[in-house]
PDB file of N, CA and C in Angstrom:
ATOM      1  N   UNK A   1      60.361 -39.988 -48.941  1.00  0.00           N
ATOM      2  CA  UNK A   1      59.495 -39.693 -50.082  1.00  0.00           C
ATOM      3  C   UNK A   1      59.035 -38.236 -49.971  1.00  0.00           C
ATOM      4  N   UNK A   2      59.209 -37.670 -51.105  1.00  0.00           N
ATOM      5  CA  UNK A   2      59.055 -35.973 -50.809  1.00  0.00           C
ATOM      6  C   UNK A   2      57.433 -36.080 -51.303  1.00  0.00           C
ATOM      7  N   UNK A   3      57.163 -34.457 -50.934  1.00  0.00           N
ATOM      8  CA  UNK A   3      55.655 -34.636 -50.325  1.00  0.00           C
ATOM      9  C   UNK A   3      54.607 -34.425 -52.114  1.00  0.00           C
ATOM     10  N   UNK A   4      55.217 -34.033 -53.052  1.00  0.00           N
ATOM     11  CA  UNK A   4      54.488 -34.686 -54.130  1.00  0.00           C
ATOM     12  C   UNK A   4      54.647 -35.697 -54.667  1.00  0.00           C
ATOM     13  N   UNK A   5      55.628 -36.789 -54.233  1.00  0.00           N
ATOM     14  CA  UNK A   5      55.682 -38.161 -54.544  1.00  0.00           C
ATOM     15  C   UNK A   5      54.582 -38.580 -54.311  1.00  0.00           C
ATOM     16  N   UNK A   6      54.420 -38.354 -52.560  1.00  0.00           N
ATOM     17  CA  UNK A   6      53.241 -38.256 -51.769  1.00  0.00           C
ATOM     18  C   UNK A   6      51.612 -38.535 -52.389  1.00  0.00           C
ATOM     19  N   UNK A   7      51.703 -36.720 -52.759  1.00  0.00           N
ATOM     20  CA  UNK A   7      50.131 -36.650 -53.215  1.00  0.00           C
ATOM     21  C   UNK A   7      50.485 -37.617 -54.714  1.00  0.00           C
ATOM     22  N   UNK A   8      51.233 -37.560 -55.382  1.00  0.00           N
ATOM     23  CA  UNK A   8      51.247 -38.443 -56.452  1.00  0.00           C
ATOM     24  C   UNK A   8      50.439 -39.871 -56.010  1.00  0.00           C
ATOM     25  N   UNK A   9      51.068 -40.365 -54.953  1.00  0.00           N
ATOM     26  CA  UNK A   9      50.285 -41.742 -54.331  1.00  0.00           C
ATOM     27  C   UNK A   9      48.971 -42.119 -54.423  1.00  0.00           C
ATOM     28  N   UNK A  10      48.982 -40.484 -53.402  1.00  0.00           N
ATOM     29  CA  UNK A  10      47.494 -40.663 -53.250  1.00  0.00           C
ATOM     30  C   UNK A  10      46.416 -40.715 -54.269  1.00  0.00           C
ATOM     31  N   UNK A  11      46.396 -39.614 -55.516  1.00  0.00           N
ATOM     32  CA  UNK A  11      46.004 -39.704 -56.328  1.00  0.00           C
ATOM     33  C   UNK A  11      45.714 -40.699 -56.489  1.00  0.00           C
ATOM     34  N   UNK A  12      46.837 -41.422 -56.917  1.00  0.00           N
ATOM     35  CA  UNK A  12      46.759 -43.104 -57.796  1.00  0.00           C
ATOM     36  C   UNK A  12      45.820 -44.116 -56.752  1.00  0.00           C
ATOM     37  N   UNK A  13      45.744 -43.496 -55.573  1.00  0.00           N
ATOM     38  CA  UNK A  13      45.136 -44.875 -54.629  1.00  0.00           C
ATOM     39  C   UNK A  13      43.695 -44.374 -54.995  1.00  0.00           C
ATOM     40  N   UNK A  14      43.557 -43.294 -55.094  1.00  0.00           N
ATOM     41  CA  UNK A  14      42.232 -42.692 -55.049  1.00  0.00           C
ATOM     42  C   UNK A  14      41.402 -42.708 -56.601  1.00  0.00           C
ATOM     43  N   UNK A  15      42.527 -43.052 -57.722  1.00  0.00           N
ATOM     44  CA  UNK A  15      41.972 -43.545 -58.595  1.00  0.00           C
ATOM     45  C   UNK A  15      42.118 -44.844 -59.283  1.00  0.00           C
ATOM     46  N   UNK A  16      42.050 -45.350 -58.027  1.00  0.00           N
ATOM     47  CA  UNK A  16      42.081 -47.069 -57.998  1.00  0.00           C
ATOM     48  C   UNK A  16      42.804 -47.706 -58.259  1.00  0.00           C
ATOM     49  N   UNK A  17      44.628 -47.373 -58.589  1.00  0.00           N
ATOM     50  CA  UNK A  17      45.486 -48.569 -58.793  1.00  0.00           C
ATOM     51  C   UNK A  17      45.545 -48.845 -58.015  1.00  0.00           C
ATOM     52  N   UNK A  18      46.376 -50.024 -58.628  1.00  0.00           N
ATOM     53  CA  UNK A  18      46.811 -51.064 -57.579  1.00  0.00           C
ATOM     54  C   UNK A  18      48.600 -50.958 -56.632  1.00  0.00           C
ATOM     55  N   UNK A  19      48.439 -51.193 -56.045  1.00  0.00           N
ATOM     56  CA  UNK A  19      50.081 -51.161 -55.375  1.00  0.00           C
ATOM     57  C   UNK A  19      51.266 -51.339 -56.698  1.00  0.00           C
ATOM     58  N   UNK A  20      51.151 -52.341 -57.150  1.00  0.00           N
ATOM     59  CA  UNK A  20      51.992 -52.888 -57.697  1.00  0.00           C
ATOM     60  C   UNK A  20      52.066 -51.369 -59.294  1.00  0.00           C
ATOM     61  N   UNK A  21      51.303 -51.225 -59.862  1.00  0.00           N
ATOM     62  CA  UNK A  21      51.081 -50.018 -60.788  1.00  0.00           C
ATOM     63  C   UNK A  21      51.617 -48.616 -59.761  1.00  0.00           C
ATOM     64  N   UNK A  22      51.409 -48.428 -58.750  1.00  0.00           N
ATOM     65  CA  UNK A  22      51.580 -47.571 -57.741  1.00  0.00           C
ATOM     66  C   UNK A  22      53.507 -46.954 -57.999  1.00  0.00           C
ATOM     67  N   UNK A  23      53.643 -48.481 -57.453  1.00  0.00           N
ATOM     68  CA  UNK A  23      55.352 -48.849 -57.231  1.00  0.00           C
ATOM     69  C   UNK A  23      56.071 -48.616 -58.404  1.00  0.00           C
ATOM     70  N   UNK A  24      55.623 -49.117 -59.778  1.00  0.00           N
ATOM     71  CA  UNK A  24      55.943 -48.546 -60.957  1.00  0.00           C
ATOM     72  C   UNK A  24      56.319 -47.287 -61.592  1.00  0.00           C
ATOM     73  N   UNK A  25      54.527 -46.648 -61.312  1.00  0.00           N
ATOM     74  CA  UNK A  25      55.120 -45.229 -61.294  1.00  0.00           C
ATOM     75  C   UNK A  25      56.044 -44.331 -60.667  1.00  0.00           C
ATOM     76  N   UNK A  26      56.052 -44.693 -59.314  1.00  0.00           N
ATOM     77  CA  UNK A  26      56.952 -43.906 -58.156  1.00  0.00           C
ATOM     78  C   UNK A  26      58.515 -44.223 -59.067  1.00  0.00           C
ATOM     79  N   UNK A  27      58.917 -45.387 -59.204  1.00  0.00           N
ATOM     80  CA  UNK A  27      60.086 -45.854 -59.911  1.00  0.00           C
ATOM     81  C   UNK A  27      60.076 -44.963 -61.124  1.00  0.00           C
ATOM     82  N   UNK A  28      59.190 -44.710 -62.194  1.00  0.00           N
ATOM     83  CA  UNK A  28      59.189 -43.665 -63.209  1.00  0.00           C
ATOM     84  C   UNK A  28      59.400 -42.383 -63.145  1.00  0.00           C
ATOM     85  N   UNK A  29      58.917 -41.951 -61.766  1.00  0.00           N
ATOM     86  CA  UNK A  29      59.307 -40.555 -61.506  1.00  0.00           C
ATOM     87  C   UNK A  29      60.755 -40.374 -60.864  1.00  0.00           C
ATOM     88  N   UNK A  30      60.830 -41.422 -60.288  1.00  0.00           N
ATOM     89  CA  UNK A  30      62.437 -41.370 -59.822  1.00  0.00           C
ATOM     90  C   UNK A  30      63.600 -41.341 -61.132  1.00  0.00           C
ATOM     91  N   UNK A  31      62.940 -42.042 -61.592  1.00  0.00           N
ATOM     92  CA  UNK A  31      63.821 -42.480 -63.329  1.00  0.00           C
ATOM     93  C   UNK A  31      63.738 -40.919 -64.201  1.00  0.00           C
ATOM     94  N   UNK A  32      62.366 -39.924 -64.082  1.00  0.00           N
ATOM     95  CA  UNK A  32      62.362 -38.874 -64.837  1.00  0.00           C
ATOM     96  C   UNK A  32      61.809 -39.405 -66.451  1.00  0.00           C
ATOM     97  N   UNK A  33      60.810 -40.106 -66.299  1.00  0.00           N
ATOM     98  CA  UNK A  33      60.623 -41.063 -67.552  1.00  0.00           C
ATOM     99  C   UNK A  33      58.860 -40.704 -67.745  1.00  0.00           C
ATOM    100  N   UNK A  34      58.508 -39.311 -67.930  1.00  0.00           N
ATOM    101  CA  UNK A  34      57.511 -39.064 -68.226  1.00  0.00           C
ATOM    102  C   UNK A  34      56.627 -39.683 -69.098  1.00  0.00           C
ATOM    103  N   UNK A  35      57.213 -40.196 -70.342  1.00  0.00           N
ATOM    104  CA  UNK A  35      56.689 -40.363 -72.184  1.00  0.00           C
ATOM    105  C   UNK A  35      55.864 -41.826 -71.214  1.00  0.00           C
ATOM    106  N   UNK A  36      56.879 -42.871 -70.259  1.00  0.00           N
ATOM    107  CA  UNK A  36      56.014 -44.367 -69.538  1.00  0.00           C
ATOM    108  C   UNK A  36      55.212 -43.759 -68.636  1.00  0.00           C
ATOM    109  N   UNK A  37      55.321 -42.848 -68.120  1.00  0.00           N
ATOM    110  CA  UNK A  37      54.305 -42.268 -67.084  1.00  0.00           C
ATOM    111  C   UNK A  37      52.824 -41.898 -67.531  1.00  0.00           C
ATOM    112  N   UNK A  38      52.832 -41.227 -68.699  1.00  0.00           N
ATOM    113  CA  UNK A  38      51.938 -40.515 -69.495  1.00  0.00           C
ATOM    114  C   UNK A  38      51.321 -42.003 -70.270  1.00  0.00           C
ATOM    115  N   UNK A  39      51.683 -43.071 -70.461  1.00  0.00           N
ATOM    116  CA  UNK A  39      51.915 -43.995 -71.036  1.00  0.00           C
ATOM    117  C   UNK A  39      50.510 -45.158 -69.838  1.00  0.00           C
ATOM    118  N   UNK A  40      51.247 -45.163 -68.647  1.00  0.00           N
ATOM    119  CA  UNK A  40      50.498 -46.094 -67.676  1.00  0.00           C
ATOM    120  C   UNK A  40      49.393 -45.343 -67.567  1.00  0.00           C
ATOM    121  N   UNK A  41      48.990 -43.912 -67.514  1.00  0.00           N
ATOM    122  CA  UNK A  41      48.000 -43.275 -67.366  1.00  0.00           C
ATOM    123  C   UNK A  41      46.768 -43.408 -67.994  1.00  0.00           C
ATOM    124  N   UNK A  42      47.441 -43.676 -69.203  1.00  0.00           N
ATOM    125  CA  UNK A  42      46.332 -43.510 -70.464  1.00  0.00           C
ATOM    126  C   UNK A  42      46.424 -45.183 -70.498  1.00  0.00           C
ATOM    127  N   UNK A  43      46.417 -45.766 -70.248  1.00  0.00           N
ATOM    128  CA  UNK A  43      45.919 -47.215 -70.158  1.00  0.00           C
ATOM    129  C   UNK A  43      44.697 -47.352 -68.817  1.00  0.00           C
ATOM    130  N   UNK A  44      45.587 -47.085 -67.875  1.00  0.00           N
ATOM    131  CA  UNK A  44      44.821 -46.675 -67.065  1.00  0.00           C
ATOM    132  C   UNK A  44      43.197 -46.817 -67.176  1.00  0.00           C
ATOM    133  N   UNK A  45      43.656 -45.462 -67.619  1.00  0.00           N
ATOM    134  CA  UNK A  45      42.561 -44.067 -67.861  1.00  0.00           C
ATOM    135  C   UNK A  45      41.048 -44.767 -68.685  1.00  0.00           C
ATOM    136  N   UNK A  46      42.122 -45.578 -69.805  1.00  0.00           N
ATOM    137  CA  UNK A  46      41.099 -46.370 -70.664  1.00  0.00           C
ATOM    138  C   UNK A  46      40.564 -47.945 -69.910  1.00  0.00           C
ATOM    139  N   UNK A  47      41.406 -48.293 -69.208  1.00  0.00           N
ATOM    140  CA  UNK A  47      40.230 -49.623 -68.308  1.00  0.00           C
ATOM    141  C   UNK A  47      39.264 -49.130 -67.908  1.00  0.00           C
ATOM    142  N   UNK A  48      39.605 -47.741 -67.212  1.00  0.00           N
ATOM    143  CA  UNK A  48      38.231 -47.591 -66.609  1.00  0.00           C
ATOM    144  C   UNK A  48      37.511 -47.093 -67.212  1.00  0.00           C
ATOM    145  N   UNK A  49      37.762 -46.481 -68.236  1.00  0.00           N
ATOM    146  CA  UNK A  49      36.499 -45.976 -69.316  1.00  0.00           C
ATOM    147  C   UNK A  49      35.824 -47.019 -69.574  1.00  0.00           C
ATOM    148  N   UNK A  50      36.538 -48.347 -70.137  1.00  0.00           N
ATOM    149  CA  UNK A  50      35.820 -49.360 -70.504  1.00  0.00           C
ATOM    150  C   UNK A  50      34.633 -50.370 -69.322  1.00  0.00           C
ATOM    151  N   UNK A  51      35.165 -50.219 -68.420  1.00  0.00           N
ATOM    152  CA  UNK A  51      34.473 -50.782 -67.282  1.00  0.00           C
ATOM    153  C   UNK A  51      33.069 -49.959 -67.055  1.00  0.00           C
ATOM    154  N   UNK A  52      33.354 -48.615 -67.216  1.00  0.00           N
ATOM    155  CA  UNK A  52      32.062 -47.883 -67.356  1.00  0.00           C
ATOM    156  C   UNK A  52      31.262 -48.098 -68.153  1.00  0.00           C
ATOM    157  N   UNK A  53      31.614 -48.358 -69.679  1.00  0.00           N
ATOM    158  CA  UNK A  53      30.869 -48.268 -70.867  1.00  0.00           C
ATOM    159  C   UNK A  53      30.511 -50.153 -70.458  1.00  0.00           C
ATOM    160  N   UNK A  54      30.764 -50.563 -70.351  1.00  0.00           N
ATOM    161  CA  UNK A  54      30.452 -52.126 -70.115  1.00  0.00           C
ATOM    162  C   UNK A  54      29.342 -52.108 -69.016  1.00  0.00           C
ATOM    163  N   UNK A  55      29.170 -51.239 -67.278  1.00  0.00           N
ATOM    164  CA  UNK A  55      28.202 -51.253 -67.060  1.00  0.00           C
ATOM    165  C   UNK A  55      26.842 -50.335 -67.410  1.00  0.00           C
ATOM    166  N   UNK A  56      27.529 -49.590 -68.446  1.00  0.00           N
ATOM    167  CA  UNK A  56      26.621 -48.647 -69.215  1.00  0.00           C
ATOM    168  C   UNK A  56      25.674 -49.777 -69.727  1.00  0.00           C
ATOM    169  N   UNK A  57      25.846 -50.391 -70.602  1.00  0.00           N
ATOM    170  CA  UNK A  57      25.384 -51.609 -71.421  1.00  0.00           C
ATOM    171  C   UNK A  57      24.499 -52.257 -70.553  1.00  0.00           C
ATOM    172  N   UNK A  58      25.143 -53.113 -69.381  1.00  0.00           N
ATOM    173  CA  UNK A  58      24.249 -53.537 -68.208  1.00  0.00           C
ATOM    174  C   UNK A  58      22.768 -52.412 -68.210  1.00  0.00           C
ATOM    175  N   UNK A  59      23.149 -51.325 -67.796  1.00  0.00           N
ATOM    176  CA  UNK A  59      22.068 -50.411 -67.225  1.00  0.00           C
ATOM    177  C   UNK A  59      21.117 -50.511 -68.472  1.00  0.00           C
ATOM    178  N   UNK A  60      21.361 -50.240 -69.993  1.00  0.00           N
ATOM    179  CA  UNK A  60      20.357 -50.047 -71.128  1.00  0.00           C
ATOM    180  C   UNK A  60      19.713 -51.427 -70.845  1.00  0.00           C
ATOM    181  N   UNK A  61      20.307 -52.565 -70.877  1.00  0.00           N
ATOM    182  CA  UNK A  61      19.276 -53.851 -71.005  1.00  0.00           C
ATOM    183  C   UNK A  61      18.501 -53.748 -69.737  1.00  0.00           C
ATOM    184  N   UNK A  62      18.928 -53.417 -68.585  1.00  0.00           N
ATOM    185  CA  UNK A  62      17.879 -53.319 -67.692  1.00  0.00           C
ATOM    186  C   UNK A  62      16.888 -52.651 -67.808  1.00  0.00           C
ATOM    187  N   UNK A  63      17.126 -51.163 -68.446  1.00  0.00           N
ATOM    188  CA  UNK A  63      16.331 -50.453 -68.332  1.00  0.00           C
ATOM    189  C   UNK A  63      15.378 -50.701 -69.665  1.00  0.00           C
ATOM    190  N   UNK A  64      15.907 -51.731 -70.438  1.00  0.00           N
ATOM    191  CA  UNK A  64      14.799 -51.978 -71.147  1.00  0.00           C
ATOM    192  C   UNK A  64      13.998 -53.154 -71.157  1.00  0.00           C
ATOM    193  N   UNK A  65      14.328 -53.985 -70.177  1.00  0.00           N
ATOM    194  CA  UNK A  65      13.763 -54.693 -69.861  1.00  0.00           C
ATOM    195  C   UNK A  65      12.251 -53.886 -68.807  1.00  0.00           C
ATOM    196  N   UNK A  66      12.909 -52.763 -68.107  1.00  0.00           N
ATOM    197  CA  UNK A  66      11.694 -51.962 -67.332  1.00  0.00           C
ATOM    198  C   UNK A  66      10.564 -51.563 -68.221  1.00  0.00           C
ATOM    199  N   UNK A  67      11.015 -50.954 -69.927  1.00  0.00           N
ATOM    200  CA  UNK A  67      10.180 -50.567 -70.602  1.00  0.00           C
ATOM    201  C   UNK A  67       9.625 -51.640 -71.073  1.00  0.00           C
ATOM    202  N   UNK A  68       9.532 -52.543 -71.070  1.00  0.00           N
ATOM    203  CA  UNK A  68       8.882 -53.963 -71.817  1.00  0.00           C
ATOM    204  C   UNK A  68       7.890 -54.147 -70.662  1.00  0.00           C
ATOM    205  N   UNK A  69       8.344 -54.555 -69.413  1.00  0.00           N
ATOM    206  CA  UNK A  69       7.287 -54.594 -68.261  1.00  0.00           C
ATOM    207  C   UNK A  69       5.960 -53.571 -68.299  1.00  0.00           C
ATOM    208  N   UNK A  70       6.674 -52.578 -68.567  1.00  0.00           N
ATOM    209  CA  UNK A  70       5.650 -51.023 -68.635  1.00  0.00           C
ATOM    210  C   UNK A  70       4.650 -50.965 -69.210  1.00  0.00           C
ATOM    211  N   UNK A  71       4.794 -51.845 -70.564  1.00  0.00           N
ATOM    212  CA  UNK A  71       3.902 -51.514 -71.726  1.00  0.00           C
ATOM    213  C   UNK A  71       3.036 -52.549 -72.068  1.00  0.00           C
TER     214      UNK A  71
END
């Protein structure tokens, strides 16, 4: 595995896929199949947006539950 396959990995471990999404991509870059690459990214990209905005939501009801206590 040449050494930006490599950091390619790492990246991906470091922004939380999973092995199996991992193995995919590596196979995409071997293939030269950017348009699915660019493709898994932005799916990606958007779970975790959504996972954020979902405990975003969490945090407002809490925190308004703090302002109800307050007052």
């Amino acid at each position: 595995m040449s050494e930006s396959v490599k950091s390619i990995e790492r990246n991906l471990i470091d922004a939380g896929c999973d092995r199996d999404f991992i193995e995919k991509f590596i196979n995409l870059i071997n293939a030269h199949n950017t348009a699915e690459m660019l493709n898994m990214l932005a799916i990606q990209r958007k779970t975790l947006l959504d996972g954020i905005h979902a405990d975003e939501r969490k945090i407002y009801c809490l925190d308004y539950l703090v302002n109800k206590l307050k007052k």
